[in-house]
PDB file of N, CA and C in Angstrom:
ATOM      1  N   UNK A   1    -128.222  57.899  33.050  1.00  0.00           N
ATOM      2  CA  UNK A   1    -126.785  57.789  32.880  1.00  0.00           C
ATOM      3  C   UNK A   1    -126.195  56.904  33.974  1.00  0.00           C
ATOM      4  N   UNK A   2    -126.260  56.986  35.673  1.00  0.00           N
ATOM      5  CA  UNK A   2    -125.796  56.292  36.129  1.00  0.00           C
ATOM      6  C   UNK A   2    -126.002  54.675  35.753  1.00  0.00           C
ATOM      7  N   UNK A   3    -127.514  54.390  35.516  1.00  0.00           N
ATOM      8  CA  UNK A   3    -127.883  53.017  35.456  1.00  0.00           C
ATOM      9  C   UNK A   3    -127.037  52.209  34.146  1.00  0.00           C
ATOM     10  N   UNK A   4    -126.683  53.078  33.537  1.00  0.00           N
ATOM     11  CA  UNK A   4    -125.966  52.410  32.595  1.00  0.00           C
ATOM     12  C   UNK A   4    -124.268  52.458  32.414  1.00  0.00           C
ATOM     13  N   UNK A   5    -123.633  53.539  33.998  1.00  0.00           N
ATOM     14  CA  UNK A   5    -122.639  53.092  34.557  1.00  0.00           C
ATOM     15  C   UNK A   5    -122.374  51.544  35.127  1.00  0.00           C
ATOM     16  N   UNK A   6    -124.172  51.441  36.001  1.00  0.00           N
ATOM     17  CA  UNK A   6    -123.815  50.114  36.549  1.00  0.00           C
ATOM     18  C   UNK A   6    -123.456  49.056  36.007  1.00  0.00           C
ATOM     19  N   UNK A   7    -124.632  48.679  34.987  1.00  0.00           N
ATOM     20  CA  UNK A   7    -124.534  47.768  33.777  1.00  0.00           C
ATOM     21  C   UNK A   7    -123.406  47.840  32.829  1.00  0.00           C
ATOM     22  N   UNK A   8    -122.687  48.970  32.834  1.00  0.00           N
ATOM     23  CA  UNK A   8    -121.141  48.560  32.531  1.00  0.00           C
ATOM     24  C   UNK A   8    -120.234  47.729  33.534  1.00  0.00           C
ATOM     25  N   UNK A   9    -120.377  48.372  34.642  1.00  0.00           N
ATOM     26  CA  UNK A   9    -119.768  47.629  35.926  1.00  0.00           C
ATOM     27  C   UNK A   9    -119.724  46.310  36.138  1.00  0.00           C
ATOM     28  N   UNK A  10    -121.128  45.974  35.674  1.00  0.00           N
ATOM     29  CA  UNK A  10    -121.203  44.742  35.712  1.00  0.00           C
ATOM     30  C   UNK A  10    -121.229  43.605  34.691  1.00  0.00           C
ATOM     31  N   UNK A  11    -121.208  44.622  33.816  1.00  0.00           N
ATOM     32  CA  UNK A  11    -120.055  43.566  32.030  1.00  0.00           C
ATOM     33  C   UNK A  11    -118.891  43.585  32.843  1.00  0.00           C
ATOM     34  N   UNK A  12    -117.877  44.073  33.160  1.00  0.00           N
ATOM     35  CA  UNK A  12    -116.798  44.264  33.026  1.00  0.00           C
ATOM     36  C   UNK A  12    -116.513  43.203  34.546  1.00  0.00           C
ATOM     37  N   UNK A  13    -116.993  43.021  35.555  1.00  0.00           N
ATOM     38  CA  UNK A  13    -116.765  41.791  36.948  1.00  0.00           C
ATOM     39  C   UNK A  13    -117.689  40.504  35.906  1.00  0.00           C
ATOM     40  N   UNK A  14    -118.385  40.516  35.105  1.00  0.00           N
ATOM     41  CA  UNK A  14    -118.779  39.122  34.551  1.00  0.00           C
ATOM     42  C   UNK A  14    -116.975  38.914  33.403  1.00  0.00           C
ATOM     43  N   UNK A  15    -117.012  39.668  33.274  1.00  0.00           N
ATOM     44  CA  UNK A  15    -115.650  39.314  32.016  1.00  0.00           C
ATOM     45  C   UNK A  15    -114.184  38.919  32.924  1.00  0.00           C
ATOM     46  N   UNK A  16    -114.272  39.325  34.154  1.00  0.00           N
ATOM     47  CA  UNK A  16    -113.178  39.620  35.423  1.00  0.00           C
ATOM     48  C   UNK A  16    -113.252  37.710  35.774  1.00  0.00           C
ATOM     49  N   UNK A  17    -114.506  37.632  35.963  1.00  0.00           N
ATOM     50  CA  UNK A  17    -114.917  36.251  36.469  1.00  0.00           C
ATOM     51  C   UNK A  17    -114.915  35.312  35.400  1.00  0.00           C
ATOM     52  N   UNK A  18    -115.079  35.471  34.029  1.00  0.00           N
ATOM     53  CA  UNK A  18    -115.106  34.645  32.958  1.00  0.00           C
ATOM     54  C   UNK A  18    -113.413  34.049  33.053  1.00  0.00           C
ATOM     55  N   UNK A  19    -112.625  35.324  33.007  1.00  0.00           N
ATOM     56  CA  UNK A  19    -110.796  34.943  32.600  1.00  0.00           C
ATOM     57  C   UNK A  19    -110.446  34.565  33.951  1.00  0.00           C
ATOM     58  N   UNK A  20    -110.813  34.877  34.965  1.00  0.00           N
ATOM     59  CA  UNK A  20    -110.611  34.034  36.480  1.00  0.00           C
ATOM     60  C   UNK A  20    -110.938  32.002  35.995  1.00  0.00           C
ATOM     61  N   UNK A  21    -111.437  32.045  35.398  1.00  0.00           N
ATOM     62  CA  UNK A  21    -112.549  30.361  35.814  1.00  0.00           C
ATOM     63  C   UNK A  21    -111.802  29.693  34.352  1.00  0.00           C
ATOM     64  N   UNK A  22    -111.058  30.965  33.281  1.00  0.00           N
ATOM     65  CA  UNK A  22    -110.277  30.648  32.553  1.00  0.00           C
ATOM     66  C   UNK A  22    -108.927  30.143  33.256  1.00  0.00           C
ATOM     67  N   UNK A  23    -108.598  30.619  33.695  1.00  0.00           N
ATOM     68  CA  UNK A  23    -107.098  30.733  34.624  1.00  0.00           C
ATOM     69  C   UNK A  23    -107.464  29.494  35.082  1.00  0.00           C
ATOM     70  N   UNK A  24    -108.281  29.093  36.265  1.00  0.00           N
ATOM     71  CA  UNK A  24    -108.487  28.276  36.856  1.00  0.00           C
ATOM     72  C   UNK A  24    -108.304  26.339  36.374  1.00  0.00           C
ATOM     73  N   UNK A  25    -109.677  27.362  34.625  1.00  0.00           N
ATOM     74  CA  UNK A  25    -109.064  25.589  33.615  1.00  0.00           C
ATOM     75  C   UNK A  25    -107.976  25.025  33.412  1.00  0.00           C
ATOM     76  N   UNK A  26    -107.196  26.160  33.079  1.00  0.00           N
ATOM     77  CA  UNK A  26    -105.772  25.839  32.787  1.00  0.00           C
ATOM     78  C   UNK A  26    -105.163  25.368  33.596  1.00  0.00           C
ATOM     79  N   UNK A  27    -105.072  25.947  34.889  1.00  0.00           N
ATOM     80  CA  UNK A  27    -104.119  25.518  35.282  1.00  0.00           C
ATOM     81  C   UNK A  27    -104.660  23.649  35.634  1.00  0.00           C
ATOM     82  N   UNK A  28    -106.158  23.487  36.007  1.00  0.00           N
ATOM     83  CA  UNK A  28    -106.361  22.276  36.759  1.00  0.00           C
ATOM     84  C   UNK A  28    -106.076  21.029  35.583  1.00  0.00           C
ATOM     85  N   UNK A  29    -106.270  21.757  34.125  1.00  0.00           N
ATOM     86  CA  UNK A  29    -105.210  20.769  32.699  1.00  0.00           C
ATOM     87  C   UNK A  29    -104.105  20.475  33.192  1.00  0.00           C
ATOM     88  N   UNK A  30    -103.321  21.572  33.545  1.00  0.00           N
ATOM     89  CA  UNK A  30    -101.697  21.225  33.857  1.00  0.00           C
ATOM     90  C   UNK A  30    -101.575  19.863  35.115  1.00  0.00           C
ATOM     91  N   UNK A  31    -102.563  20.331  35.677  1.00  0.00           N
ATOM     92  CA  UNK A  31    -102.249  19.265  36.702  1.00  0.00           C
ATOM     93  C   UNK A  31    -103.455  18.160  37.256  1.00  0.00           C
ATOM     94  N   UNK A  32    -104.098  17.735  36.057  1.00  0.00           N
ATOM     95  CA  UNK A  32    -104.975  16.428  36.430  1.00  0.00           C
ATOM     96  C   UNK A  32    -106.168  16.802  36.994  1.00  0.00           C
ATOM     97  N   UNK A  33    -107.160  17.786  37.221  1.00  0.00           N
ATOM     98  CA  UNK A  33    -107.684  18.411  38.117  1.00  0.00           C
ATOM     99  C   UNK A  33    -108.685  18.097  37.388  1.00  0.00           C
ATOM    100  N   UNK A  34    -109.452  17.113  36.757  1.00  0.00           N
ATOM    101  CA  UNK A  34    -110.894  17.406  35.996  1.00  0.00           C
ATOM    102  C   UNK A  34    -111.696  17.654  36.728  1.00  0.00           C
ATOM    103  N   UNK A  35    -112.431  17.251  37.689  1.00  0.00           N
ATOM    104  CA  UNK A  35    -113.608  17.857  38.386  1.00  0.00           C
ATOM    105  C   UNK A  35    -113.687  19.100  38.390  1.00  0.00           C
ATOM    106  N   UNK A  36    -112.441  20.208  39.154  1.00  0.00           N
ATOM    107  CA  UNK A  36    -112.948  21.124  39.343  1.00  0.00           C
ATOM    108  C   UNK A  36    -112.497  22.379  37.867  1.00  0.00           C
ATOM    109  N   UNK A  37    -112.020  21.534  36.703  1.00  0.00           N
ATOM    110  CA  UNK A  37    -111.766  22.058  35.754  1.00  0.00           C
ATOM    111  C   UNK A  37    -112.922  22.027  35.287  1.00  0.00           C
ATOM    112  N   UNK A  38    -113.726  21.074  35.232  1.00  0.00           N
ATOM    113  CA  UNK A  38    -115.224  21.100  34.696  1.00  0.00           C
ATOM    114  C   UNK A  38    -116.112  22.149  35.155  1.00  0.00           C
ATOM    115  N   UNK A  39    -116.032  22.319  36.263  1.00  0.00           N
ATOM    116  CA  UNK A  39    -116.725  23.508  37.074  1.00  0.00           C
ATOM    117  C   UNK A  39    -116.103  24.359  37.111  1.00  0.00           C
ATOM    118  N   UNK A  40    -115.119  24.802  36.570  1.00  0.00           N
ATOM    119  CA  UNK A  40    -114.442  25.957  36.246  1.00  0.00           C
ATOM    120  C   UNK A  40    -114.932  26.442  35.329  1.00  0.00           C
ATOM    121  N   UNK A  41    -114.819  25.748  33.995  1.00  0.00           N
ATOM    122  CA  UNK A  41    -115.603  25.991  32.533  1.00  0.00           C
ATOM    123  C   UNK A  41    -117.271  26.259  32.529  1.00  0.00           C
ATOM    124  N   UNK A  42    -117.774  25.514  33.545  1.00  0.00           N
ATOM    125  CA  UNK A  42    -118.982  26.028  33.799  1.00  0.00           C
ATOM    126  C   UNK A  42    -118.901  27.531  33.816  1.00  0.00           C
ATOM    127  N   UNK A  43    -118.109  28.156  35.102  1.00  0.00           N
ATOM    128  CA  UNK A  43    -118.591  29.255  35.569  1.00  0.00           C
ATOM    129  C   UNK A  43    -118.287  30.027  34.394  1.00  0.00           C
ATOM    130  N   UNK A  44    -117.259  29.723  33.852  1.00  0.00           N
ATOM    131  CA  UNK A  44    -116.508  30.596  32.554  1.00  0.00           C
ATOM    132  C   UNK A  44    -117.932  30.785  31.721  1.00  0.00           C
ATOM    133  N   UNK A  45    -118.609  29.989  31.129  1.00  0.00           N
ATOM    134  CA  UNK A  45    -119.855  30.246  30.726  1.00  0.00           C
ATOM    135  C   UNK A  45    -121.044  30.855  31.483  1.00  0.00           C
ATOM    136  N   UNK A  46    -120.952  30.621  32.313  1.00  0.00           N
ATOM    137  CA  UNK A  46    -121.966  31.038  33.042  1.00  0.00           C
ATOM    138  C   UNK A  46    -121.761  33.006  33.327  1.00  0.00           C
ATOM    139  N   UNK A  47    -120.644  32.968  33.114  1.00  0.00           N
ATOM    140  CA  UNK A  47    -119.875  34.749  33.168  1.00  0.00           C
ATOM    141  C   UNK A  47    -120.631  34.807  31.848  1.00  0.00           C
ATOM    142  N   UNK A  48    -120.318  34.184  30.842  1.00  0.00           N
ATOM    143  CA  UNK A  48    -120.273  34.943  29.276  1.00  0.00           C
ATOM    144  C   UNK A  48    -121.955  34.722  29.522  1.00  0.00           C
ATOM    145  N   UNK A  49    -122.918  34.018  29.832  1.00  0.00           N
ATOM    146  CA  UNK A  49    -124.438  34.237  29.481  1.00  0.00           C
ATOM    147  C   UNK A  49    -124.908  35.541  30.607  1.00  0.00           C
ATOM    148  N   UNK A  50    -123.931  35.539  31.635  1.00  0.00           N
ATOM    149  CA  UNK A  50    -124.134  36.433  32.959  1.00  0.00           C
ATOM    150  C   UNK A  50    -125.694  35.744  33.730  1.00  0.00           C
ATOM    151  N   UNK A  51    -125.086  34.807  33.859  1.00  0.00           N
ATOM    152  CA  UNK A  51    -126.024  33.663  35.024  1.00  0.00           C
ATOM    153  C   UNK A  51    -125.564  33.317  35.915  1.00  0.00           C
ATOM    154  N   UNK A  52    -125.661  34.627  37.054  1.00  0.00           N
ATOM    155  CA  UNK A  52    -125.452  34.598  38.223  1.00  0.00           C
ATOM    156  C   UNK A  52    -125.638  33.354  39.376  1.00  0.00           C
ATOM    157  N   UNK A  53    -126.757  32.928  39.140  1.00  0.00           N
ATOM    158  CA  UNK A  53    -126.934  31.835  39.669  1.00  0.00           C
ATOM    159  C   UNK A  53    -126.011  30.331  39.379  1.00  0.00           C
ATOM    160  N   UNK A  54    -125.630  30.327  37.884  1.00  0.00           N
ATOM    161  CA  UNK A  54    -125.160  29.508  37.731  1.00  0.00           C
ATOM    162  C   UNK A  54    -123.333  29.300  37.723  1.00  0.00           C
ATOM    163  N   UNK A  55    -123.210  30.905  38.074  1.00  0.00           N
ATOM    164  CA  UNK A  55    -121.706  31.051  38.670  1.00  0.00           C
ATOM    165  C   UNK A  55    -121.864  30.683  40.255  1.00  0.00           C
ATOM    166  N   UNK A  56    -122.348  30.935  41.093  1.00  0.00           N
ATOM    167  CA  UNK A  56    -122.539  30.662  42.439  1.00  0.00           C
ATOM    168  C   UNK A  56    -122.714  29.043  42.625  1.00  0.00           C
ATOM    169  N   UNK A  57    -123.218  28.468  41.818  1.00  0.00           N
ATOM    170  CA  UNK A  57    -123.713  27.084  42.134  1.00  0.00           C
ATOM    171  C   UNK A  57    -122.537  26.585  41.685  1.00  0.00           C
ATOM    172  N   UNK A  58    -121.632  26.997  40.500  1.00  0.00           N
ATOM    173  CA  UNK A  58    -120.526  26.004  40.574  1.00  0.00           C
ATOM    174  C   UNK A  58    -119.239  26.209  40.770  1.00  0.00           C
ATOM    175  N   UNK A  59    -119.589  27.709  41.649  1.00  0.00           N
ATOM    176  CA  UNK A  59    -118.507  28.049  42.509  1.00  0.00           C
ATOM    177  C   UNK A  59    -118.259  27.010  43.794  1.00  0.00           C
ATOM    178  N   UNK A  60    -119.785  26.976  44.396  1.00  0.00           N
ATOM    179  CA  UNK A  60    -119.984  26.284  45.833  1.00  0.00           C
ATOM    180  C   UNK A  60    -119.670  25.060  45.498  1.00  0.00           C
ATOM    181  N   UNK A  61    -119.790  24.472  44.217  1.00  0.00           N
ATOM    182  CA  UNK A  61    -119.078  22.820  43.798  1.00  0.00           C
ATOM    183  C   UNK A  61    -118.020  22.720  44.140  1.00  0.00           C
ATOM    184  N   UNK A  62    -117.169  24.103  43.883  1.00  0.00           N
ATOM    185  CA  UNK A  62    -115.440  23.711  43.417  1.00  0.00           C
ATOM    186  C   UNK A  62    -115.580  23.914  45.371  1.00  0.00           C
ATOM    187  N   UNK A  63    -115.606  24.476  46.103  1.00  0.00           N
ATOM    188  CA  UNK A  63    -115.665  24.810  47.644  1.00  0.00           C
ATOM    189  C   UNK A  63    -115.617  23.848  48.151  1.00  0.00           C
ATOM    190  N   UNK A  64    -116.631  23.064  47.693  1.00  0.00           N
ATOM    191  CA  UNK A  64    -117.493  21.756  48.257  1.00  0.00           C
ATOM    192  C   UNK A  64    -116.464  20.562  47.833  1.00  0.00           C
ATOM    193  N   UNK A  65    -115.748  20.514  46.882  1.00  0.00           N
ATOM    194  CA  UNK A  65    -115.019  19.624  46.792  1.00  0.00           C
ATOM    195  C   UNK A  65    -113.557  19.964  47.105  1.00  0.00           C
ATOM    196  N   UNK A  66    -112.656  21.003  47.275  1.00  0.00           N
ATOM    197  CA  UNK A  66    -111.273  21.031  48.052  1.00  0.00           C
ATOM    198  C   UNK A  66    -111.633  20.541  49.634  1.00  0.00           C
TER     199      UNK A  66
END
Protein backbone atom coordinates (compact mmCIF):
# COMPACT_ATOMS: atom_id res chain seq x y z
CA UNK A 1 0.00 0.00 0.00
CA UNK A 2 2.50 2.62 0.81
CA UNK A 3 4.55 1.93 -2.48
CA UNK A 4 1.73 2.74 -4.38
CA UNK A 5 1.10 5.98 -2.26
CA UNK A 6 4.48 6.91 -3.66
CA UNK A 7 3.88 6.23 -7.24
CA UNK A 8 0.84 8.31 -6.89
CA UNK A 9 2.99 11.07 -5.49
CA UNK A 10 4.86 10.95 -8.12
CA UNK A 11 2.10 11.03 -11.05
CA UNK A 12 0.80 13.86 -9.49
CA UNK A 13 4.73 16.31 -9.20
CA UNK A 14 5.22 14.81 -13.00
CA UNK A 15 1.64 16.43 -13.91
CA UNK A 16 2.68 19.63 -11.36
CA UNK A 17 5.84 19.90 -13.69
CA UNK A 18 4.09 19.10 -17.04
CA UNK A 19 1.43 22.47 -16.45
CA UNK A 20 4.56 24.41 -14.91
CA UNK A 21 6.71 24.01 -18.50
CA UNK A 22 3.02 24.61 -19.86
CA UNK A 23 2.81 28.00 -18.18
CA UNK A 24 6.25 28.64 -19.04
CA UNK A 25 5.38 28.04 -23.16
CA UNK A 26 2.93 30.40 -23.01
CA UNK A 27 4.02 32.83 -21.61
CA UNK A 28 7.70 32.79 -23.65
CA UNK A 29 4.80 32.87 -27.06
CA UNK A 30 3.60 36.06 -25.57
CA UNK A 31 6.82 37.43 -25.57
CA UNK A 32 9.30 36.17 -28.36
CA UNK A 33 11.08 33.72 -26.14
CA UNK A 34 11.67 30.65 -28.59
CA UNK A 35 14.64 29.06 -27.20
CA UNK A 36 13.55 28.66 -23.93
CA UNK A 37 9.91 27.96 -25.11
CA UNK A 38 11.38 25.05 -26.94
CA UNK A 39 12.84 23.70 -23.82
CA UNK A 40 9.96 24.34 -22.03
CA UNK A 41 7.85 21.99 -24.31
CA UNK A 42 10.54 19.60 -23.99
CA UNK A 43 10.20 19.28 -20.32
CA UNK A 44 6.32 19.39 -20.72
CA UNK A 45 6.91 16.05 -22.49
CA UNK A 46 9.35 14.81 -20.79
CA UNK A 47 6.71 15.13 -17.46
CA UNK A 48 4.00 13.29 -19.61
CA UNK A 49 6.66 10.15 -20.60
CA UNK A 50 8.06 10.80 -16.78
CA UNK A 51 11.78 11.07 -18.05
CA UNK A 52 13.39 12.35 -15.37
CA UNK A 53 16.44 12.74 -16.95
CA UNK A 54 15.12 14.45 -19.71
CA UNK A 55 13.30 17.08 -17.48
CA UNK A 56 16.66 17.92 -15.71
CA UNK A 57 18.63 18.25 -18.92
CA UNK A 58 16.29 20.79 -20.28
CA UNK A 59 15.73 22.38 -17.25
CA UNK A 60 19.71 23.06 -16.93
CA UNK A 61 19.27 24.46 -20.78
CA UNK A 62 16.69 27.02 -19.81
CA UNK A 63 19.40 27.94 -16.50
CA UNK A 64 22.15 27.85 -18.84
CA UNK A 65 20.72 30.24 -21.08
CA UNK A 66 19.05 33.29 -18.73
Amino acid sequence: MERYFIEEKTLEDYIKIENIAHEIKEYCEENSLNNIKILAFKIELAARKKDELGIKNNYEKIINSL
